[in-house]
PDB file of N, CA and C in Angstrom:
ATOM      1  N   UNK A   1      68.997 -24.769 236.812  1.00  0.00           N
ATOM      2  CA  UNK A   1      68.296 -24.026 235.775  1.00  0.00           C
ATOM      3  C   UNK A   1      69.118 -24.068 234.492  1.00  0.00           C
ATOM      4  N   UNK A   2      68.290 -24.457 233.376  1.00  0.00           N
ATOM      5  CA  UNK A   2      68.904 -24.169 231.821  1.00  0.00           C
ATOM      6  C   UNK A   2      68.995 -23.366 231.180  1.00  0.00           C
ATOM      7  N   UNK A   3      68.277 -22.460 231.670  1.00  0.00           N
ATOM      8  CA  UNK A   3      67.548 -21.036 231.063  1.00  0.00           C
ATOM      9  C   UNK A   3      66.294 -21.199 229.844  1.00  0.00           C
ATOM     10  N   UNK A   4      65.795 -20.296 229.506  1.00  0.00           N
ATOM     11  CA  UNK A   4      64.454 -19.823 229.089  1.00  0.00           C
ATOM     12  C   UNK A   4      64.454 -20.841 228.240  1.00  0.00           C
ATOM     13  N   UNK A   5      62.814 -21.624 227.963  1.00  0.00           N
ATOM     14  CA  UNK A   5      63.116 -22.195 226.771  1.00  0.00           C
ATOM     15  C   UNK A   5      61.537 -21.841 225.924  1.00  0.00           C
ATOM     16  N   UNK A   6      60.359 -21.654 226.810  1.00  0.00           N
ATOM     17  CA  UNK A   6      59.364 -21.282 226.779  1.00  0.00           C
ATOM     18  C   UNK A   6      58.376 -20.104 226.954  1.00  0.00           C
ATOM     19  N   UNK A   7      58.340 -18.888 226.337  1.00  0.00           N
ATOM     20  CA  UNK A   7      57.199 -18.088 226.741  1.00  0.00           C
ATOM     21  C   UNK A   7      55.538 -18.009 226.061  1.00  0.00           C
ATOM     22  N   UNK A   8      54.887 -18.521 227.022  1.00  0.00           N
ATOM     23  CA  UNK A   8      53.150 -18.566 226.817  1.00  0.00           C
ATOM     24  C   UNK A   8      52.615 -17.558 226.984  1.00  0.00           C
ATOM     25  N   UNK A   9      51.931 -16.816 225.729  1.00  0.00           N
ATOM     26  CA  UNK A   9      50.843 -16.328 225.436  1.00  0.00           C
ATOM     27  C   UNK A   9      49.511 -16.999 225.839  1.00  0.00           C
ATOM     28  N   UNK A  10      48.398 -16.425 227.031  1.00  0.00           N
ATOM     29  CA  UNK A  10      46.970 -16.765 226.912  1.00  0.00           C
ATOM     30  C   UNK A  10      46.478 -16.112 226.031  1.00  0.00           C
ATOM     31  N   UNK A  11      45.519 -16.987 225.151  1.00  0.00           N
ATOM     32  CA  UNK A  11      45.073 -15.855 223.664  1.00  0.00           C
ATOM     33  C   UNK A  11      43.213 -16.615 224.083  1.00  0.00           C
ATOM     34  N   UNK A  12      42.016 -15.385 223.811  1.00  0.00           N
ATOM     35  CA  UNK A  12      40.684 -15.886 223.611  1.00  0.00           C
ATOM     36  C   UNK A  12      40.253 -16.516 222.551  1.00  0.00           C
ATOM     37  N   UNK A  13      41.000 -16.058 220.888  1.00  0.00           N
ATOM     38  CA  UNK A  13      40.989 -16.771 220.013  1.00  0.00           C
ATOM     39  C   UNK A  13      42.306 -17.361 219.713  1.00  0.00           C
ATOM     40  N   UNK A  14      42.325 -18.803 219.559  1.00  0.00           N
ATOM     41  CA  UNK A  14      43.835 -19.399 219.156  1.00  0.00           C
ATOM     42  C   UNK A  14      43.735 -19.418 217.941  1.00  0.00           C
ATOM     43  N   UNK A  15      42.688 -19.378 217.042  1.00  0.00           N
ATOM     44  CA  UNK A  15      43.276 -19.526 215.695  1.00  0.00           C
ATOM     45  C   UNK A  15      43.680 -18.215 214.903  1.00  0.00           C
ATOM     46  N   UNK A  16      42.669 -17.179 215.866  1.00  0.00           N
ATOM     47  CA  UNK A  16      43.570 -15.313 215.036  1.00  0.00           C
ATOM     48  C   UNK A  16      44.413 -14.947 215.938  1.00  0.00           C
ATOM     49  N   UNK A  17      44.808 -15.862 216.713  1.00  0.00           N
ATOM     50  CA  UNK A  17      45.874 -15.375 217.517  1.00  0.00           C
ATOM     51  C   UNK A  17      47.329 -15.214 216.959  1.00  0.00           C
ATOM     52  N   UNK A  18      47.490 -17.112 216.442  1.00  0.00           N
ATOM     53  CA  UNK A  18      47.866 -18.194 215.693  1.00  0.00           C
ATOM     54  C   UNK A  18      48.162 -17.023 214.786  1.00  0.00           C
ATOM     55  N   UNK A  19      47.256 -16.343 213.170  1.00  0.00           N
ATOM     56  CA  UNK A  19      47.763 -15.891 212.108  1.00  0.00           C
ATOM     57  C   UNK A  19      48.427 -14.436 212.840  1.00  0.00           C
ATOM     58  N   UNK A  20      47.914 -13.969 214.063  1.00  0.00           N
ATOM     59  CA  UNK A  20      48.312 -12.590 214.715  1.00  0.00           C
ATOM     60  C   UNK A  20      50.032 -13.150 214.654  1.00  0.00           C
ATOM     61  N   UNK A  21      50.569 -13.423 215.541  1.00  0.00           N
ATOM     62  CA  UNK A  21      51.361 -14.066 215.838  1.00  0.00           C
ATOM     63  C   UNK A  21      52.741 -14.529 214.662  1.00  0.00           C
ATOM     64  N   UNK A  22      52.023 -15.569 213.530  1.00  0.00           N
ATOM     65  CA  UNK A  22      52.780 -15.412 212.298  1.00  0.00           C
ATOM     66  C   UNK A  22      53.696 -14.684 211.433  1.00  0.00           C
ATOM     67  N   UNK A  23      52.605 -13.889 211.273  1.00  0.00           N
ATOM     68  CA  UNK A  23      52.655 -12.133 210.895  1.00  0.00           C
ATOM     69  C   UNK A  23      53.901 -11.911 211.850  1.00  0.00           C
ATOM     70  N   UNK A  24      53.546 -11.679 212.934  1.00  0.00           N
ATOM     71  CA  UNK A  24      54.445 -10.860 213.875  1.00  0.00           C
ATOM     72  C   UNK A  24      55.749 -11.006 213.688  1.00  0.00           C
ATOM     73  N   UNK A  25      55.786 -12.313 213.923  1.00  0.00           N
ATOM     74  CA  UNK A  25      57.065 -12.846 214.193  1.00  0.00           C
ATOM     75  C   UNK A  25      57.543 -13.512 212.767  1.00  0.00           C
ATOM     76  N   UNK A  26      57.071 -12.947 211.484  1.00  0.00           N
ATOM     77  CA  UNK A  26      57.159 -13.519 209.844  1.00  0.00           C
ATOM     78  C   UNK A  26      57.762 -14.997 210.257  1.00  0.00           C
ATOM     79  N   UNK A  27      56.587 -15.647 210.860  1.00  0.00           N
ATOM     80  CA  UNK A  27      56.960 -17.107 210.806  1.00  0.00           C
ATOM     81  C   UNK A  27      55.710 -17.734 210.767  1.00  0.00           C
ATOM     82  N   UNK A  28      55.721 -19.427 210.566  1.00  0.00           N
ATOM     83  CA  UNK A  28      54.527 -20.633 210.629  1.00  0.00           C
ATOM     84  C   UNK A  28      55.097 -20.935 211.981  1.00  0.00           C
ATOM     85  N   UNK A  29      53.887 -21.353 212.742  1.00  0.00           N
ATOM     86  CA  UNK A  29      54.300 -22.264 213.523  1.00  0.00           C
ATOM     87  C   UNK A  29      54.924 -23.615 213.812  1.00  0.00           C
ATOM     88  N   UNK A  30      54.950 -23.872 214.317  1.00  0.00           N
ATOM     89  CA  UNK A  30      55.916 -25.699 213.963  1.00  0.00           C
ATOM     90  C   UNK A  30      54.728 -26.709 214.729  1.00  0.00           C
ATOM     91  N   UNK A  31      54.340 -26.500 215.781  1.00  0.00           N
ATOM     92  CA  UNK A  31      53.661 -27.045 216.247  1.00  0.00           C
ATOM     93  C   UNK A  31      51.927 -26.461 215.973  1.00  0.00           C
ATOM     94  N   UNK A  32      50.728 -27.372 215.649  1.00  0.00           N
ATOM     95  CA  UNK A  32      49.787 -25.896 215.816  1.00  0.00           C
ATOM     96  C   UNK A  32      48.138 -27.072 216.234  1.00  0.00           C
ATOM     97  N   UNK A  33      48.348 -27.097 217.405  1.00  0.00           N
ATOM     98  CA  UNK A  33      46.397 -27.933 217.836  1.00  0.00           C
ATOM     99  C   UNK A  33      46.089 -26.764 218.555  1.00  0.00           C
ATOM    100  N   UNK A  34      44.494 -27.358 218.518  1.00  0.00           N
ATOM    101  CA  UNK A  34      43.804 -26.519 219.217  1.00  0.00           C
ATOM    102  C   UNK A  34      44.059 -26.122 220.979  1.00  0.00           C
ATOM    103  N   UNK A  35      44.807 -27.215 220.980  1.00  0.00           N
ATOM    104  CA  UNK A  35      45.169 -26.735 222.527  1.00  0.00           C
ATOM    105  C   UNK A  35      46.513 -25.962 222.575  1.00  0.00           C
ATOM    106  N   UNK A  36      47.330 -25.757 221.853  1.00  0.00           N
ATOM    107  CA  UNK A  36      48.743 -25.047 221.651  1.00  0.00           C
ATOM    108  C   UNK A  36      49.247 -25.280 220.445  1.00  0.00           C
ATOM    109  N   UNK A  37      49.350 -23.611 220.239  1.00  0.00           N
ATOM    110  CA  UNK A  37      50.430 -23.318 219.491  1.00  0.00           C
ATOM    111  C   UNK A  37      51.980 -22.678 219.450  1.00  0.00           C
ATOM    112  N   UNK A  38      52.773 -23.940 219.101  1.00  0.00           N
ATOM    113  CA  UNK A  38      54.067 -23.515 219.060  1.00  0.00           C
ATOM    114  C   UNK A  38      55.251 -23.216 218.144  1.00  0.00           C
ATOM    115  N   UNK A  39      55.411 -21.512 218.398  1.00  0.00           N
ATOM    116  CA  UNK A  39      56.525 -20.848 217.190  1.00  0.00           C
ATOM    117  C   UNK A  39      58.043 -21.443 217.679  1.00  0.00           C
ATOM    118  N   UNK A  40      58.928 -21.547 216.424  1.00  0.00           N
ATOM    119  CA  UNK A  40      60.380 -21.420 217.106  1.00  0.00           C
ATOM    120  C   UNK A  40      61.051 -19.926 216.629  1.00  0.00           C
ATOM    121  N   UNK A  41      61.515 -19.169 217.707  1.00  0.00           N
ATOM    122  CA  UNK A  41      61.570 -17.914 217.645  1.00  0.00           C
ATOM    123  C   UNK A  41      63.269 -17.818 217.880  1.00  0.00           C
ATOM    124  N   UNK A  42      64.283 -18.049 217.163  1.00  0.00           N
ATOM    125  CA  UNK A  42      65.413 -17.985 217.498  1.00  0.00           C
ATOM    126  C   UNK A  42      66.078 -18.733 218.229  1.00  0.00           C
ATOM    127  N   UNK A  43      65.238 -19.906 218.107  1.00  0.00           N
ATOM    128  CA  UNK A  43      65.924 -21.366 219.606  1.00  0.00           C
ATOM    129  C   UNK A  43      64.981 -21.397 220.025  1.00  0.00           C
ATOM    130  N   UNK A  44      64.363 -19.830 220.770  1.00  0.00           N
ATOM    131  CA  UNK A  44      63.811 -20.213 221.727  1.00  0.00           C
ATOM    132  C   UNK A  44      62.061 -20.110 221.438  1.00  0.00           C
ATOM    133  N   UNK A  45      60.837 -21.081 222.488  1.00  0.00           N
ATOM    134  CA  UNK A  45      59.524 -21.381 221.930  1.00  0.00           C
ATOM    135  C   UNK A  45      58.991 -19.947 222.945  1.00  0.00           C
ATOM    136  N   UNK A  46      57.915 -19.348 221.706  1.00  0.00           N
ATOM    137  CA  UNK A  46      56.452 -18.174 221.919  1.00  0.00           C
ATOM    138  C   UNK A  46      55.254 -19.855 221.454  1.00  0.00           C
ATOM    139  N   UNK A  47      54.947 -19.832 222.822  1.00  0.00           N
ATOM    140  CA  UNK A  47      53.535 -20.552 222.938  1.00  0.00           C
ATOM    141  C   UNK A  47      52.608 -19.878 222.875  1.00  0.00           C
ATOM    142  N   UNK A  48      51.476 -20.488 222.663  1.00  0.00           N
ATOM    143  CA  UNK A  48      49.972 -19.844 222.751  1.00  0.00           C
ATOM    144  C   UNK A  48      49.121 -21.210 222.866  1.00  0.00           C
ATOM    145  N   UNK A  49      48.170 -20.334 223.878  1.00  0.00           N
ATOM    146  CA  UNK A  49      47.240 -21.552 224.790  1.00  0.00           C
ATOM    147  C   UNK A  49      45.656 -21.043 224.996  1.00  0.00           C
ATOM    148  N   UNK A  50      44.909 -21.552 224.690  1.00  0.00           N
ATOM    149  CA  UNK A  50      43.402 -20.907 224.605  1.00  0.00           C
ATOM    150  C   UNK A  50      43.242 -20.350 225.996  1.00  0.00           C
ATOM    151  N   UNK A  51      42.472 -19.404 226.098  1.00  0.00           N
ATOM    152  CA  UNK A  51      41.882 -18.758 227.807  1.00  0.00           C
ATOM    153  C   UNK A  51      40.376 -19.594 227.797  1.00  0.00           C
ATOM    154  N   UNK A  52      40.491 -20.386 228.567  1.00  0.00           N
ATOM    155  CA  UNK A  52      39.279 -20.928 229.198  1.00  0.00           C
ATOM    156  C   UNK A  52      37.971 -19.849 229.266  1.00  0.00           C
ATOM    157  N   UNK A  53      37.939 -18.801 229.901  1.00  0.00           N
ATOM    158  CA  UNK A  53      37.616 -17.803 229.933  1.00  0.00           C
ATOM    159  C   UNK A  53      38.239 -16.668 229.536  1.00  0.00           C
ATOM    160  N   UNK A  54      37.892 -15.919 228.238  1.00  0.00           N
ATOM    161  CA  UNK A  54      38.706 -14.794 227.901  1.00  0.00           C
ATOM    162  C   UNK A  54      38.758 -14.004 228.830  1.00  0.00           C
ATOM    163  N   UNK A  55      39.542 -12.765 229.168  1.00  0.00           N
ATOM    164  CA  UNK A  55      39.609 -11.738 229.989  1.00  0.00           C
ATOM    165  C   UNK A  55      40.335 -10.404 228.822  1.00  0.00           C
ATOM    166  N   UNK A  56      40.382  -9.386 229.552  1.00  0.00           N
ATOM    167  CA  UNK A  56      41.549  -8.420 229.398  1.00  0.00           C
ATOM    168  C   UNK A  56      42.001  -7.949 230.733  1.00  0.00           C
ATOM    169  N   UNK A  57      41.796  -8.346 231.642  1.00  0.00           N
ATOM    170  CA  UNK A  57      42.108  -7.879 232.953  1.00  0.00           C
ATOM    171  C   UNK A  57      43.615  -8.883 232.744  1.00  0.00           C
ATOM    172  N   UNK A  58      44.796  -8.968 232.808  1.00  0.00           N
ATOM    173  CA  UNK A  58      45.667  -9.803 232.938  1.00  0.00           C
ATOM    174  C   UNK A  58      46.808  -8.669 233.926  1.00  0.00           C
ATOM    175  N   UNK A  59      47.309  -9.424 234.362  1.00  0.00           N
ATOM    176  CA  UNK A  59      48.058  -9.013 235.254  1.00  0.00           C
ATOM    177  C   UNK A  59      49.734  -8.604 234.427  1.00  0.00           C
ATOM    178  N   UNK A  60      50.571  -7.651 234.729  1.00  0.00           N
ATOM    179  CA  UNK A  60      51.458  -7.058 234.439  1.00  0.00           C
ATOM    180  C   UNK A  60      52.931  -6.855 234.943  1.00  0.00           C
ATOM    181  N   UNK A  61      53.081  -8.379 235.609  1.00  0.00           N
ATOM    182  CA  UNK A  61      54.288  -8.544 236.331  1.00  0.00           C
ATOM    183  C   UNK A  61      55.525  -9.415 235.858  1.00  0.00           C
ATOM    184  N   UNK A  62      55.321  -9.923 234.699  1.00  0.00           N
ATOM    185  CA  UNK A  62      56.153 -10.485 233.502  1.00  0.00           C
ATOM    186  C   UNK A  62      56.365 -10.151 232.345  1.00  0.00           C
ATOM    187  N   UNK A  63      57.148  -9.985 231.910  1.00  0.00           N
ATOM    188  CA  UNK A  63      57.621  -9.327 229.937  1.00  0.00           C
ATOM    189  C   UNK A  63      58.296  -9.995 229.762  1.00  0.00           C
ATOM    190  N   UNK A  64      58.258 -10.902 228.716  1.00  0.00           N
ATOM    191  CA  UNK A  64      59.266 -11.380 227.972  1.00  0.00           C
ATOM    192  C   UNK A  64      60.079 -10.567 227.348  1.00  0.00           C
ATOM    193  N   UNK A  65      61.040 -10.386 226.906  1.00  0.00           N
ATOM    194  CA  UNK A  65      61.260  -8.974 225.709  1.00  0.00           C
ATOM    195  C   UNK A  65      62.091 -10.038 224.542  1.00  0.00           C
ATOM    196  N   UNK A  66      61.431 -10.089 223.331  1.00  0.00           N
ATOM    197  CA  UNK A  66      61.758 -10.903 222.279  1.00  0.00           C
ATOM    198  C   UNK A  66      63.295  -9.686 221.475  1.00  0.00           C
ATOM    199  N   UNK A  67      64.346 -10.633 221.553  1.00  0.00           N
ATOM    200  CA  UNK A  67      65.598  -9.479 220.907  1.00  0.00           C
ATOM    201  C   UNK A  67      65.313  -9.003 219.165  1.00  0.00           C
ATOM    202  N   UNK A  68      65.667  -7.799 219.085  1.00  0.00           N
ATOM    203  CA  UNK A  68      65.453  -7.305 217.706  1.00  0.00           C
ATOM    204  C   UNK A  68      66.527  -6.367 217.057  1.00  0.00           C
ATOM    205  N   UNK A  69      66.998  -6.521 215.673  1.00  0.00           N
ATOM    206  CA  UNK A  69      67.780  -5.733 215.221  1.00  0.00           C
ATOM    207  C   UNK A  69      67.328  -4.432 214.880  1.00  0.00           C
ATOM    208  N   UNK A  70      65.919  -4.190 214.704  1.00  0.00           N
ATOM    209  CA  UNK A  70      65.632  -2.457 214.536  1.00  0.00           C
ATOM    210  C   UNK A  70      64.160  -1.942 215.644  1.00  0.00           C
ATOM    211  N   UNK A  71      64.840  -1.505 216.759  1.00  0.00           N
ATOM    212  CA  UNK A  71      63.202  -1.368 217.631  1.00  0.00           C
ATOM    213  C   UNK A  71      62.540  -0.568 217.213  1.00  0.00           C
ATOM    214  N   UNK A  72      62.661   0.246 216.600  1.00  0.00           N
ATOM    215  CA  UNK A  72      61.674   1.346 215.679  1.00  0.00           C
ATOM    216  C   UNK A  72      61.007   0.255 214.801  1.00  0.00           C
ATOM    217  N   UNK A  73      61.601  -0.301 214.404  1.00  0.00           N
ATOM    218  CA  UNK A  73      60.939  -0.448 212.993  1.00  0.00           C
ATOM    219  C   UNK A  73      60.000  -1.706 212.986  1.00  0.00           C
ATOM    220  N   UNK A  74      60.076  -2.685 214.196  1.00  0.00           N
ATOM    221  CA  UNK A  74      59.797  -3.825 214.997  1.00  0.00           C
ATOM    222  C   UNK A  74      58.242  -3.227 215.585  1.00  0.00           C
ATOM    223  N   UNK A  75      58.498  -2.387 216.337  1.00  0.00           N
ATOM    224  CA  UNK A  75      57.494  -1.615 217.297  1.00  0.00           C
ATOM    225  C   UNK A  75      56.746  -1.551 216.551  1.00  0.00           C
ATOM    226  N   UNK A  76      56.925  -0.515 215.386  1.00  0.00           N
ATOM    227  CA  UNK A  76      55.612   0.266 214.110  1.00  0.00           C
ATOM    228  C   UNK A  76      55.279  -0.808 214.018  1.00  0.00           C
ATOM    229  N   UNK A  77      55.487  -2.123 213.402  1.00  0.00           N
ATOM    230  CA  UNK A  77      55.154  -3.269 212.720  1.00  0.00           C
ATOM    231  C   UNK A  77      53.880  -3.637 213.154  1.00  0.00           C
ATOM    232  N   UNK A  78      54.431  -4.052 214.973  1.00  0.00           N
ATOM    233  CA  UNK A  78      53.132  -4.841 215.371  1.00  0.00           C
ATOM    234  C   UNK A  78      52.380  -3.822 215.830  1.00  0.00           C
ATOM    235  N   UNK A  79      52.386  -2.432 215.846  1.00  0.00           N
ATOM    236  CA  UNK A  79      51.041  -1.011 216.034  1.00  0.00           C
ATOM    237  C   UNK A  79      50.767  -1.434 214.581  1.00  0.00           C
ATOM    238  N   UNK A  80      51.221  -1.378 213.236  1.00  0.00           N
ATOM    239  CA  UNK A  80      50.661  -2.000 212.148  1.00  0.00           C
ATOM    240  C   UNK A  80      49.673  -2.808 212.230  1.00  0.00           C
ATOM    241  N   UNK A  81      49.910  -3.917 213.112  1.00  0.00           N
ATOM    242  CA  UNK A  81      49.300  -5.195 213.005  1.00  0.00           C
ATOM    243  C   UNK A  81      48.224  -5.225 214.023  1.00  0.00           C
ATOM    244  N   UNK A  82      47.939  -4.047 214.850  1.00  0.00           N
ATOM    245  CA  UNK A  82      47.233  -3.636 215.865  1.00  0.00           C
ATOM    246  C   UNK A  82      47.259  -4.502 217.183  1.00  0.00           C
ATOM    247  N   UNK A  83      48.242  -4.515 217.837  1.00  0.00           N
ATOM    248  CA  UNK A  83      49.056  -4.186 218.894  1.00  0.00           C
ATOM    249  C   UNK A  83      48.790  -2.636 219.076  1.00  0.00           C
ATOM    250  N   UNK A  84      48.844  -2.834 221.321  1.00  0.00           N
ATOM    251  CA  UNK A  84      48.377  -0.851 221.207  1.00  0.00           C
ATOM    252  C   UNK A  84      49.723  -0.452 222.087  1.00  0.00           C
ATOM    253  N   UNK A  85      49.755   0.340 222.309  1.00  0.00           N
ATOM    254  CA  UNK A  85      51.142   1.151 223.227  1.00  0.00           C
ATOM    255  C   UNK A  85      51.113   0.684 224.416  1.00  0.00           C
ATOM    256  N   UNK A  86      52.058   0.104 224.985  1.00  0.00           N
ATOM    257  CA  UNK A  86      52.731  -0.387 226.533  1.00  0.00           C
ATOM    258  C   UNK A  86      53.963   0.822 226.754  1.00  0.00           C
ATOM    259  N   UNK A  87      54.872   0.499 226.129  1.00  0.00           N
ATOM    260  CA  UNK A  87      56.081   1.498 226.330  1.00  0.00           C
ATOM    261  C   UNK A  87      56.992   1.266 225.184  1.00  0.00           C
ATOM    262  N   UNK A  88      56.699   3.009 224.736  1.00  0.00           N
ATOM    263  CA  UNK A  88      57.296   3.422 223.742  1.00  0.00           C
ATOM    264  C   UNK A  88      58.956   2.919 223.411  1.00  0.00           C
ATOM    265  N   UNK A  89      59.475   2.833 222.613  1.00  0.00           N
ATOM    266  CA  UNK A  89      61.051   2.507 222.348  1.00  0.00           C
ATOM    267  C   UNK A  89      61.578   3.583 223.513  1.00  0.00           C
ATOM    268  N   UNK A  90      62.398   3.143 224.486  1.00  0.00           N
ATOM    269  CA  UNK A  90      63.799   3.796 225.490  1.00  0.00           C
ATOM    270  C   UNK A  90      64.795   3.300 225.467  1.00  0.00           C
ATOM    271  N   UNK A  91      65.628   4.038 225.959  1.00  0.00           N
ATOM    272  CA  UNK A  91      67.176   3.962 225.558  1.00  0.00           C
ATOM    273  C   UNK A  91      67.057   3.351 227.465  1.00  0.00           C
ATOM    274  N   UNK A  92      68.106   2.248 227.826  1.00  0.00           N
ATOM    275  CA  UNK A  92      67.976   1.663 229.077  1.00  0.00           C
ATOM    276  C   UNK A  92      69.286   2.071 229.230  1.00  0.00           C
ATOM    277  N   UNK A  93      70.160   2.457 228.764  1.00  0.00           N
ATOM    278  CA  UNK A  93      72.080   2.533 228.682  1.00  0.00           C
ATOM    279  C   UNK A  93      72.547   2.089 227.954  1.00  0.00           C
ATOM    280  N   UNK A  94      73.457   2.539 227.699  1.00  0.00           N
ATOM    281  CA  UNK A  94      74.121   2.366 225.959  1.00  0.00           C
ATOM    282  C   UNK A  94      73.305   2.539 224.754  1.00  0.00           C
ATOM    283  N   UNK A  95      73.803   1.198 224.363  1.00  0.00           N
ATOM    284  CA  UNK A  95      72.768   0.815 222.990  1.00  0.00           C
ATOM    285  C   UNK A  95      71.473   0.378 223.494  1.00  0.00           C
ATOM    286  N   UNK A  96      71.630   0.100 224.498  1.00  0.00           N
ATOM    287  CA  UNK A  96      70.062  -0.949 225.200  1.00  0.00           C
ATOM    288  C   UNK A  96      69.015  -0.380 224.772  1.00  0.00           C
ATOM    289  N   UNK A  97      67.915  -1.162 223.823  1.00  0.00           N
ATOM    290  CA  UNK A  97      66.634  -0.426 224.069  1.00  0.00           C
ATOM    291  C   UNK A  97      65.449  -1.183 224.638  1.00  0.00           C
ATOM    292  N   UNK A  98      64.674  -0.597 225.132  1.00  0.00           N
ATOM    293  CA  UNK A  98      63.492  -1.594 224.647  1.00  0.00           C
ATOM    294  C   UNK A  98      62.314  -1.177 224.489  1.00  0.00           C
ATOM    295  N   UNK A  99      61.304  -1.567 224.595  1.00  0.00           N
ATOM    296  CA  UNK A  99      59.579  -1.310 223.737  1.00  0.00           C
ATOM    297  C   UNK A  99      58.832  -2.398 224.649  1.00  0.00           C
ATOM    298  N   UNK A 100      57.791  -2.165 224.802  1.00  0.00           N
ATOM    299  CA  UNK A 100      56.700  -3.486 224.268  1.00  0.00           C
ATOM    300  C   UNK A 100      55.153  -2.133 224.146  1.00  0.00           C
ATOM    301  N   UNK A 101      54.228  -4.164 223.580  1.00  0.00           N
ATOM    302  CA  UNK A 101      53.124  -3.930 223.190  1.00  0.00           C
ATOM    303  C   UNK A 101      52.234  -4.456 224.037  1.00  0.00           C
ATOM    304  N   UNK A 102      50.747  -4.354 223.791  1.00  0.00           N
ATOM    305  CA  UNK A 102      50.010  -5.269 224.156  1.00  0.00           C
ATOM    306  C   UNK A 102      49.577  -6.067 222.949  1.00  0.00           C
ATOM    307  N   UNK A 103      49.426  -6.856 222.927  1.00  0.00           N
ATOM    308  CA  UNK A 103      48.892  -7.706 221.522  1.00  0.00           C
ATOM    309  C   UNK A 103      47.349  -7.752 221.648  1.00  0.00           C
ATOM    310  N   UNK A 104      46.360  -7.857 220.399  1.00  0.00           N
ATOM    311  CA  UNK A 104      44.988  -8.190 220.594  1.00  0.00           C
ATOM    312  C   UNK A 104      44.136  -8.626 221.767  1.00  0.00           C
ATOM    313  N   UNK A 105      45.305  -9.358 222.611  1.00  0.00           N
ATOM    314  CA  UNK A 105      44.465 -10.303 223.334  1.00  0.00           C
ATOM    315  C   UNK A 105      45.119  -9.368 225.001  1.00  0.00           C
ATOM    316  N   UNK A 106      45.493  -8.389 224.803  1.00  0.00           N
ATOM    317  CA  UNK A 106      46.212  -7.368 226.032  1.00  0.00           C
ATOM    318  C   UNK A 106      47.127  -8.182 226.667  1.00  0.00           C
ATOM    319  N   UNK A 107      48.212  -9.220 226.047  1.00  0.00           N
ATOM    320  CA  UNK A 107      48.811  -9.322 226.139  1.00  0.00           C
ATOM    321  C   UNK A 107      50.513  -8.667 226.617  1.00  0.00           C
ATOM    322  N   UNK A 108      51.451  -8.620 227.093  1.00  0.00           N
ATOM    323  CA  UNK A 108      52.451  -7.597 227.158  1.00  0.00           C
ATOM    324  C   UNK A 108      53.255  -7.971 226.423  1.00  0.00           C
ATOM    325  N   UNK A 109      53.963  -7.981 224.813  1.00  0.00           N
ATOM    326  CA  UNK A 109      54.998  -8.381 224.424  1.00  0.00           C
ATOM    327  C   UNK A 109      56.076  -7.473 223.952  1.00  0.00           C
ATOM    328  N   UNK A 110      57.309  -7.771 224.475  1.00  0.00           N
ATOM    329  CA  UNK A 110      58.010  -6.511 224.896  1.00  0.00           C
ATOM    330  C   UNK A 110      59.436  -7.369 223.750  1.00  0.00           C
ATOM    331  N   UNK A 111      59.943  -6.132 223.420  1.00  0.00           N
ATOM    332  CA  UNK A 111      60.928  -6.015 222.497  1.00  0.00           C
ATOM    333  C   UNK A 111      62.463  -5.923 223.256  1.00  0.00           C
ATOM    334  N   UNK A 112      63.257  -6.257 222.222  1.00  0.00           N
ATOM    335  CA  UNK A 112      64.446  -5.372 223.070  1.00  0.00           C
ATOM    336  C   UNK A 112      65.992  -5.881 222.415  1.00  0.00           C
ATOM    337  N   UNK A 113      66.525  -4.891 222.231  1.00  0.00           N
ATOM    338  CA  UNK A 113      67.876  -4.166 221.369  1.00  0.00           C
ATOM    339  C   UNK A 113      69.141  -4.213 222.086  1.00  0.00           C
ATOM    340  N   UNK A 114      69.662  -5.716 222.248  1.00  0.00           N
ATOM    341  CA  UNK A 114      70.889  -5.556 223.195  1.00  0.00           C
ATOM    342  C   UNK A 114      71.996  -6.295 222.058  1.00  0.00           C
ATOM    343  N   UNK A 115      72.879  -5.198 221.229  1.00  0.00           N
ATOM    344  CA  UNK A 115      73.724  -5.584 220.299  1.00  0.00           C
ATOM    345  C   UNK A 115      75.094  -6.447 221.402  1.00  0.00           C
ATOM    346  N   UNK A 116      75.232  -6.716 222.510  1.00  0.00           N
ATOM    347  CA  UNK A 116      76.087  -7.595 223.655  1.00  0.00           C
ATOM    348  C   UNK A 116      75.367  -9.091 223.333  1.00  0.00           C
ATOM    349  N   UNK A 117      74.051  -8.731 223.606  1.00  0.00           N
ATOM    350  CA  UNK A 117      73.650 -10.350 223.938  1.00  0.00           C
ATOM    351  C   UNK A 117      73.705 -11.221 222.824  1.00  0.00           C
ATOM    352  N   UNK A 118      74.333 -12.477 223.097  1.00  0.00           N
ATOM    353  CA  UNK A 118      75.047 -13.518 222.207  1.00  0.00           C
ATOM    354  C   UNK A 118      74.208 -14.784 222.086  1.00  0.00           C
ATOM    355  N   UNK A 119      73.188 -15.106 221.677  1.00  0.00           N
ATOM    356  CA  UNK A 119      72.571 -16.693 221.485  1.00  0.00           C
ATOM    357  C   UNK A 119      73.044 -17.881 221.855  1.00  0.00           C
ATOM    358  N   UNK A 120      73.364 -18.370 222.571  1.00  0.00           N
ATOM    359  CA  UNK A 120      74.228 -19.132 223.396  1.00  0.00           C
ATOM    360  C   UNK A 120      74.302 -20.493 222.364  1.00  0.00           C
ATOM    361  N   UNK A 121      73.347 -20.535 221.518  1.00  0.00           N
ATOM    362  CA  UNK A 121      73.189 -21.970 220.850  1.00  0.00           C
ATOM    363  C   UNK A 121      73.797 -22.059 219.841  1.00  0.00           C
TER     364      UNK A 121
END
């Protein structure tokens, strides 16, 4: 194993997913067809891939948690951007925090505040 290099978003619309997404993460994508779109998010790739069939039923057994220098202020952003409440900002130990959201598409995208963890790249 190399470690993480990829996390995929299923989105029903890819192209307001696509500007959802932008916004979020104040970036363009690098890569962007109709079959995937791909951000570079600190090294590492936030994909997005059309749902064959939209749903909101998605299952809740994976979080990415994207690292952030202010989880307050990260969190409000994407409830700004309408993202709805998963779990509020917590303190995990120490400094640790974390958050997530659901994104438009009830997605789980989860935040998280670890002033230790070092970018290996």
């Amino acid at each position: 194993m190399l470690g993480l290099r990829t996390a995929i978003y299923k989105v029903g619309d890819i192209v307001k997913a696509t500007e959802w997404y932008a916004k979020a993460f104040k970036t363009k994508p690098y890569f962007n067809e109709p079959f995937y779109v791909g951000f570079n998010i600190g090294g590492y790739e936030l994909g997005l891939q059309p749902e064959e069939n939209p749903t909101t039923e998605k299952p809740e057994s994976v979080t990415a948690l994207w690292g952030v220098d202010d989880i307050h202020a990260e969190y409000n952003y994407l409830l700004e951007l309408g993202a709805t409440v998963f779990e509020v900002p917590t303190n995990v130990g120490g400094e640790l925090m974390v958050a997530s959201v659901k994104d438009p598409w009830v997605n789980i995208l989860g935040l998280i505040y670890n002033p230790e963890f070092k970018n290996p790249s």
